[in-house]
Each structure stands twice: as C-alpha cells, then as structure tokens.
C-alpha atoms as a PDB file:
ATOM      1  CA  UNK A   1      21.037  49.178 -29.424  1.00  0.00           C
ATOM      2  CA  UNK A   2      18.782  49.505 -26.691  1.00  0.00           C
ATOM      3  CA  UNK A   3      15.690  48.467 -28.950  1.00  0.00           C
ATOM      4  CA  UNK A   4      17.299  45.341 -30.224  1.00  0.00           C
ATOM      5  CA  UNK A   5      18.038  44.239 -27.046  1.00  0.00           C
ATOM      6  CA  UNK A   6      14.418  44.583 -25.963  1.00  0.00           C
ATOM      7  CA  UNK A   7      13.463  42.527 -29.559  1.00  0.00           C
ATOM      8  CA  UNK A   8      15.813  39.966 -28.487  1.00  0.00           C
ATOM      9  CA  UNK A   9      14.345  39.666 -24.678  1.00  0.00           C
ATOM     10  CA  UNK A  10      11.011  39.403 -26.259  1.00  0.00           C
ATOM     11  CA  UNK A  11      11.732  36.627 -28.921  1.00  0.00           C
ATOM     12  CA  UNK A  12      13.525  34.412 -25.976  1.00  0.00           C
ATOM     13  CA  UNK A  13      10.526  34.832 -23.555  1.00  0.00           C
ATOM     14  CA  UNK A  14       8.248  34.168 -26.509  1.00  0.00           C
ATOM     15  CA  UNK A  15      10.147  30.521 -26.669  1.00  0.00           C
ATOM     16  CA  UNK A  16      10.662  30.027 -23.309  1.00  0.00           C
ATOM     17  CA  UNK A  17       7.021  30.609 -22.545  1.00  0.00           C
ATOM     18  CA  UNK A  18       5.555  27.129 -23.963  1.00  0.00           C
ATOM     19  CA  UNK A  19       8.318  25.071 -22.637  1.00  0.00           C
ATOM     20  CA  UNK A  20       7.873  26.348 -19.138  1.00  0.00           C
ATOM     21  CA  UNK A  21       4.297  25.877 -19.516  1.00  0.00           C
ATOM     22  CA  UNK A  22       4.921  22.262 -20.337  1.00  0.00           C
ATOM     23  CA  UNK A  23       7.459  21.713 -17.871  1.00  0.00           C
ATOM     24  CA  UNK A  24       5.100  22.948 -14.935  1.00  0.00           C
ATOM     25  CA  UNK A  25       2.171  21.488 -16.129  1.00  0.00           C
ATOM     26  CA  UNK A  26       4.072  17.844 -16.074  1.00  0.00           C
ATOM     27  CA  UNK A  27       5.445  19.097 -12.203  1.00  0.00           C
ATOM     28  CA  UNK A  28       1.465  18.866 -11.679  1.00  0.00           C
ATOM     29  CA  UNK A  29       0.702  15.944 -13.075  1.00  0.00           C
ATOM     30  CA  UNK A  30       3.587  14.018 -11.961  1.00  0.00           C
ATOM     31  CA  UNK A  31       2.597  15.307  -8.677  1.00  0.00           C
ATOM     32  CA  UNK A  32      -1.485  14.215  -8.873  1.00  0.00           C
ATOM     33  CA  UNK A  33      -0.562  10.988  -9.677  1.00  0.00           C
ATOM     34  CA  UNK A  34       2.052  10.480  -6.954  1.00  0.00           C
ATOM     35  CA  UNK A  35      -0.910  11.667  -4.107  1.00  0.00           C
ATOM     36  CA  UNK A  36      -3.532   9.481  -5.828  1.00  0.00           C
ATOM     37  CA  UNK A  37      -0.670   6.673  -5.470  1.00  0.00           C
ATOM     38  CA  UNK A  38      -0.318   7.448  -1.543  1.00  0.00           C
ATOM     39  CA  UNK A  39      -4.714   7.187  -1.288  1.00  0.00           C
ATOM     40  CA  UNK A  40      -4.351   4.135  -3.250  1.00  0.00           C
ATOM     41  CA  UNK A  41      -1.547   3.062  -0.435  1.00  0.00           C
ATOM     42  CA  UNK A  42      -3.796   4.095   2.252  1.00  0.00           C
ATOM     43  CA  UNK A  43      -6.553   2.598   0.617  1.00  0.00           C
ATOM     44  CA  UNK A  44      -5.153  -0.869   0.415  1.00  0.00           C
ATOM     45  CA  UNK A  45      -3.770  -0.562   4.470  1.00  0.00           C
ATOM     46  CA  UNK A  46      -7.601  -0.574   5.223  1.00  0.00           C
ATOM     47  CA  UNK A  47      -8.808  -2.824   3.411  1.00  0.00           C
ATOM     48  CA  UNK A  48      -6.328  -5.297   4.915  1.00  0.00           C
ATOM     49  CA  UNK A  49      -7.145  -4.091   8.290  1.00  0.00           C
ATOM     50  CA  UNK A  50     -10.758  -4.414   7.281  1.00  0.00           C
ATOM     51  CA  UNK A  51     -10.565  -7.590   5.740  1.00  0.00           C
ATOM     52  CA  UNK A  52      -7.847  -9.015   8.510  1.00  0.00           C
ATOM     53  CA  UNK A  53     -10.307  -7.576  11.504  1.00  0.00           C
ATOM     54  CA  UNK A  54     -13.926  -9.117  10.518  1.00  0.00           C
ATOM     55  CA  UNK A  55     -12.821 -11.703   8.470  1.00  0.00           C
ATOM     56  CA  UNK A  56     -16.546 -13.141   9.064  1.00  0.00           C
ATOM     57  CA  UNK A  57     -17.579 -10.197   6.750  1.00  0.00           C
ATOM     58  CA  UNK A  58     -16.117 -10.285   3.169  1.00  0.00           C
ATOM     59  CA  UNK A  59     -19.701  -9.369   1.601  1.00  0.00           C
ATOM     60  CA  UNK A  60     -19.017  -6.008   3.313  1.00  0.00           C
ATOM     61  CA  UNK A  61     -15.694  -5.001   1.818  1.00  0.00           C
ATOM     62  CA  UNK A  62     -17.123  -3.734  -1.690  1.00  0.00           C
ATOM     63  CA  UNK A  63     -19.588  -1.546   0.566  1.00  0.00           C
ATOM     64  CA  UNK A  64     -16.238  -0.242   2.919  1.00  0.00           C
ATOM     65  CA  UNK A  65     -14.483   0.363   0.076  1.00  0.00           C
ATOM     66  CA  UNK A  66     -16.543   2.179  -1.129  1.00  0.00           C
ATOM     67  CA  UNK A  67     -17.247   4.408   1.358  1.00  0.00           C
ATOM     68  CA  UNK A  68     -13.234   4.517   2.337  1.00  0.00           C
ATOM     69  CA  UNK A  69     -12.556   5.497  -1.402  1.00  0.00           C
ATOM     70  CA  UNK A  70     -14.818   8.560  -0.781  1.00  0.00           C
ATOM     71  CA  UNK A  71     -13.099   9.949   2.210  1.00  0.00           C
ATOM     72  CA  UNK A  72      -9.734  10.196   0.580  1.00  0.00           C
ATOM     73  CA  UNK A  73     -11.005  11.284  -2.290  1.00  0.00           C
ATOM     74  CA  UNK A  74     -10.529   8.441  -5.222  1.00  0.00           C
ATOM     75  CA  UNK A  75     -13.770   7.619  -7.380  1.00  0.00           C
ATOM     76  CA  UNK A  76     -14.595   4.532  -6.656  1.00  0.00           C
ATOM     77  CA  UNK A  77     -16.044   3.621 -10.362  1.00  0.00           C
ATOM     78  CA  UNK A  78     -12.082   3.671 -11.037  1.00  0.00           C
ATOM     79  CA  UNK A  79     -11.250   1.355  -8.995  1.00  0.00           C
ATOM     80  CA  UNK A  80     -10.482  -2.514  -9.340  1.00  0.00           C
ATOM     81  CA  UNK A  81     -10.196  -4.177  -5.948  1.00  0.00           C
ATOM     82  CA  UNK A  82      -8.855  -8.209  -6.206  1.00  0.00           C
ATOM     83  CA  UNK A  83      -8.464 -10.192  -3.003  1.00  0.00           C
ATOM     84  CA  UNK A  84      -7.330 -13.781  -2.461  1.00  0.00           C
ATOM     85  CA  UNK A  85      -7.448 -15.594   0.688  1.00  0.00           C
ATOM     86  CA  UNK A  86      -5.823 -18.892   1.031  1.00  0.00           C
ATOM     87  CA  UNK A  87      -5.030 -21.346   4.064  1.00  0.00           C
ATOM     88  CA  UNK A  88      -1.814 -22.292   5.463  1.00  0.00           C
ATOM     89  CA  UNK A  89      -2.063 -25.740   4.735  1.00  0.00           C
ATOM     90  CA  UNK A  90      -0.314 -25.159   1.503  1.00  0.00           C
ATOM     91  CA  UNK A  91       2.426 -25.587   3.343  1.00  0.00           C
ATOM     92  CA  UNK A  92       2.063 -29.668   3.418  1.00  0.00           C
ATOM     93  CA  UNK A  93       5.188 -31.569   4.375  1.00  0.00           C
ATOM     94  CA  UNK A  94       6.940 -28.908   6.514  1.00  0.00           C
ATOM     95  CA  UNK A  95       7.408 -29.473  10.355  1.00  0.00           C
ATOM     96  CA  UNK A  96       5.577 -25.612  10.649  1.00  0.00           C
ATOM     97  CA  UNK A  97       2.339 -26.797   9.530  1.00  0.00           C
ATOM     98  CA  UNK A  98       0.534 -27.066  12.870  1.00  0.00           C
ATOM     99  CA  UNK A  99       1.968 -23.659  13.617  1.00  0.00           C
ATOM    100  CA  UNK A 100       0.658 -22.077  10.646  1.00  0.00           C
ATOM    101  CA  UNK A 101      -2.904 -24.067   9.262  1.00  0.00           C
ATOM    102  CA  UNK A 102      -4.429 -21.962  11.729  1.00  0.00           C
ATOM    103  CA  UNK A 103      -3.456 -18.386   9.783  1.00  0.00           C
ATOM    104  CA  UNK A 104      -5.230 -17.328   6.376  1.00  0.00           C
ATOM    105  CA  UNK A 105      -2.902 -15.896   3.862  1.00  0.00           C
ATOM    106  CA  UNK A 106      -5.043 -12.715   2.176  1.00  0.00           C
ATOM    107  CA  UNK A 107      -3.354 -11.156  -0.950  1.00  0.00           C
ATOM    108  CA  UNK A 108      -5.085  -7.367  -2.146  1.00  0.00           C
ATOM    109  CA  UNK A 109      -4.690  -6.097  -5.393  1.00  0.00           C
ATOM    110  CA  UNK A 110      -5.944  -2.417  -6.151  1.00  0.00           C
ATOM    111  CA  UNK A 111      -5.974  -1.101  -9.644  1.00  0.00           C
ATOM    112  CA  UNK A 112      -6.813   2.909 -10.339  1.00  0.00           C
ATOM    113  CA  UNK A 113      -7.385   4.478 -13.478  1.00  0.00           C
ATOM    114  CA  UNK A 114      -6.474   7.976 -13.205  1.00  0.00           C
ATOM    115  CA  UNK A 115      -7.304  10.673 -15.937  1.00  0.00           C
ATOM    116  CA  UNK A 116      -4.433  12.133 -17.187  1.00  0.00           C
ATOM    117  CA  UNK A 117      -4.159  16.210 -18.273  1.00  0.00           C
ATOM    118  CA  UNK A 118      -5.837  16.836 -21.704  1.00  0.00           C
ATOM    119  CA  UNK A 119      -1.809  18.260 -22.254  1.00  0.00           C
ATOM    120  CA  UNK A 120      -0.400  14.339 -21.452  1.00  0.00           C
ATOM    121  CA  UNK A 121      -3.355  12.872 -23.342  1.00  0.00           C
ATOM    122  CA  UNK A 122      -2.297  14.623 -26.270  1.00  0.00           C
ATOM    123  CA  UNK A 123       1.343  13.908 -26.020  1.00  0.00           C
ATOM    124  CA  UNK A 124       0.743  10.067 -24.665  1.00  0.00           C
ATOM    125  CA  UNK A 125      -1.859   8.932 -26.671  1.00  0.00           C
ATOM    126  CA  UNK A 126      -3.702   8.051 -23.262  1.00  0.00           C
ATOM    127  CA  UNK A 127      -6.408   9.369 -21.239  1.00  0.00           C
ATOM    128  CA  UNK A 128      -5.493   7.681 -18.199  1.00  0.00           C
ATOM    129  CA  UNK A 129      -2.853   5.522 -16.554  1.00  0.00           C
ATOM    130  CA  UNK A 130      -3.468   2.604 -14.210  1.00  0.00           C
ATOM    131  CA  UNK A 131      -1.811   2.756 -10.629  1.00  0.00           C
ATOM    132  CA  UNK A 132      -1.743  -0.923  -9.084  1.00  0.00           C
ATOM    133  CA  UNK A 133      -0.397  -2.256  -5.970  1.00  0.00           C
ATOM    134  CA  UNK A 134      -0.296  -5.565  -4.578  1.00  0.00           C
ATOM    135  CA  UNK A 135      -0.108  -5.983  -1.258  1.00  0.00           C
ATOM    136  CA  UNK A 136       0.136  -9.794   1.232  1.00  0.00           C
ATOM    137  CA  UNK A 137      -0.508 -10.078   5.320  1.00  0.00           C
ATOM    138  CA  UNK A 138      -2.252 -13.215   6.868  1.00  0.00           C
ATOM    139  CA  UNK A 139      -5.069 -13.191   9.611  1.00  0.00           C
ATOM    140  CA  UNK A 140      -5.436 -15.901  12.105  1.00  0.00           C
ATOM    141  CA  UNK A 141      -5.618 -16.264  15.700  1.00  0.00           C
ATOM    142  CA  UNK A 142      -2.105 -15.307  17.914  1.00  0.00           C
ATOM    143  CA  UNK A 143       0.885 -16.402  17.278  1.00  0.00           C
ATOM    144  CA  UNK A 144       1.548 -18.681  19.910  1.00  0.00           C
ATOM    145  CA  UNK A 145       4.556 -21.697  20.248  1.00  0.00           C
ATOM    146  CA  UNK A 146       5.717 -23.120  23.227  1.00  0.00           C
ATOM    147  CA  UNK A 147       8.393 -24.806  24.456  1.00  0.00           C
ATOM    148  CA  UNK A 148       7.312 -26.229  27.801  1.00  0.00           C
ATOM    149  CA  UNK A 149      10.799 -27.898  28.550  1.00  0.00           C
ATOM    150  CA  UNK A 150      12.678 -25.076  27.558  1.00  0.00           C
ATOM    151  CA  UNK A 151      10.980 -22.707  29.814  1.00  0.00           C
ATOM    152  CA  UNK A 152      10.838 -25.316  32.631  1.00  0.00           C
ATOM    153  CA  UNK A 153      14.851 -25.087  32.303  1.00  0.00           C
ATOM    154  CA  UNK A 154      15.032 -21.509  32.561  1.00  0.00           C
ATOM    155  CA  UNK A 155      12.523 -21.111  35.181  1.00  0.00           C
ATOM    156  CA  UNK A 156      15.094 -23.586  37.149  1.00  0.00           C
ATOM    157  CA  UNK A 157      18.249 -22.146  36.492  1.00  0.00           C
ATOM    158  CA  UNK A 158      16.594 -18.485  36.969  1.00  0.00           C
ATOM    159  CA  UNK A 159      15.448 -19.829  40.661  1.00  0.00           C
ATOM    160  CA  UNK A 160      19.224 -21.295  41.215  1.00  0.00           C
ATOM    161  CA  UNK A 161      20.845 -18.003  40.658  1.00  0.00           C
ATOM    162  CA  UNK A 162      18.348 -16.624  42.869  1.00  0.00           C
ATOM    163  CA  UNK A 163      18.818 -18.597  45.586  1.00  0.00           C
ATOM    164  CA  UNK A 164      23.146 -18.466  45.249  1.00  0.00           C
ATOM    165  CA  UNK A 165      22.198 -14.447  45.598  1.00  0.00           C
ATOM    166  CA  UNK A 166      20.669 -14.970  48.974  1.00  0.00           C
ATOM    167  CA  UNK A 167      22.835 -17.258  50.263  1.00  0.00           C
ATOM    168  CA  UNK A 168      26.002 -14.623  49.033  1.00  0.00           C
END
C-alpha cells in the first residue's frame, strides 16, 4: 500500500512539474514586461520635460534619449520615439485664442519592442511584443490672465472691510 502511494505521488509531481514550470515562467515574463512598461513611462516623462524645458533644442532629443534609454536600462535600437508639436492657433474662432497662441501643444509617442521568452515565442508565434504609449502636455510661457477690474473691485471692498474693522 505504502509503495503505491509513493507511485502515485510520483506520477502527480511528474505532471505537475511542466505546468508549474509554465505557470512561473509566464509570472516572469508578465512581470519583465510590466517593468520595461514603467522605463518606457519614465522614459516618455523626460522626454517631455526635455523637450518642454529647451524647446530651442529638438536636434538634441534623439542624442538624450539615447543616453536616458541607457540609464534605465531599455536598448535604445528598440525604440521608436514620435513627437508632434503644434501651435495653439488651431484653436481659430474661440474667445481663448489670445490666451493660448502663445503655448505649443507637443504630443510623444514611444514604441518598444521587447523580446519575449524563447517559452512565449514558441507558444505565441512572436519574438517580441511592442509596448507604446502616447503621451500630450504643451510648453509655452506662464499662464497668465488678468482681470484688472475685477481685482480693482476686490482690492476696494477688501480696504472697506478693513477700514469698518478699525473704526469697530
């Protein structure tokens, strides 16, 4: 009894054994492609900061990039990097406009091939799978509107409450 018992114990482990394998070995790829999706996110954050900061200097964002892409640890022949910059004055016809012509619209788009585990090329059909993110800020000069009257008014009624505190 005890012997068939130990037969039996065997023969599950035996078939267990793969599917564990596979299941762990998916927990680690899952996981490498999550962290290169985070880089990829922290990537993009400086690029815009980059790009949003010396805005004078777009020949120089393939060469940051590049060097960026190193530190966190992404290969920088897999990446695609898109960026678009556009003017406010797309916005023609709405009272905003001379608020907002001064402010550049930049859009980033970051594509990463990542190389998959020879397991998941085998079950996929693929050797890698592209991460993208897309990501939109705009650049210009502060962010400044003023409303001369208005303040004027509450500068006024702010010094008449004053004054009916002194005289109380």
């Amino acid at each position: 009894m005890k012997r068939k018992n130990k037969a039996q114990a065997l023969a599950e482990f035996v078939i267990l054994i793969p599917i564990l394998l596979v299941f762990f070995i998916g927990i680690w790829q899952f996981a490498e492609i999550f962290i290169t999706k985070i880089k990829i996110a922290i990537l993009e954050r400086e690029i815009m900061m980059y790009i949003t900061s010396d805005i004078d200097e777009e020949e120089n964002v393939n060469e940051f990039v590049e060097n960026y892409s190193k530190i966190l640890g992404l290969k920088y022949e897999n990446l695609d990097i898109k960026y678009k910059s556009f003017l406010g004055d797309n916005l023609k016809g709405n009272f905003l406009i001379n608020v907002f012509n001064k402010f550049i619209s930049i859009r980033v788009i970051i594509s990463y091939k990542e190389k998959l585990l020879p397991l998941f090329s085998l079950i996929t059909g693929k050797k890698q799978i592209k991460l993208t993110t897309d990501l939109h800020t705009a650049h210009g000069g502060s962010f400044n509107l003023t409303l001369d009257n208005m303040i004027t008014k509450l500068v006024q009624i702010f010094d008449v409450r004053k004054d009916d505190e002194k005289n109380n």
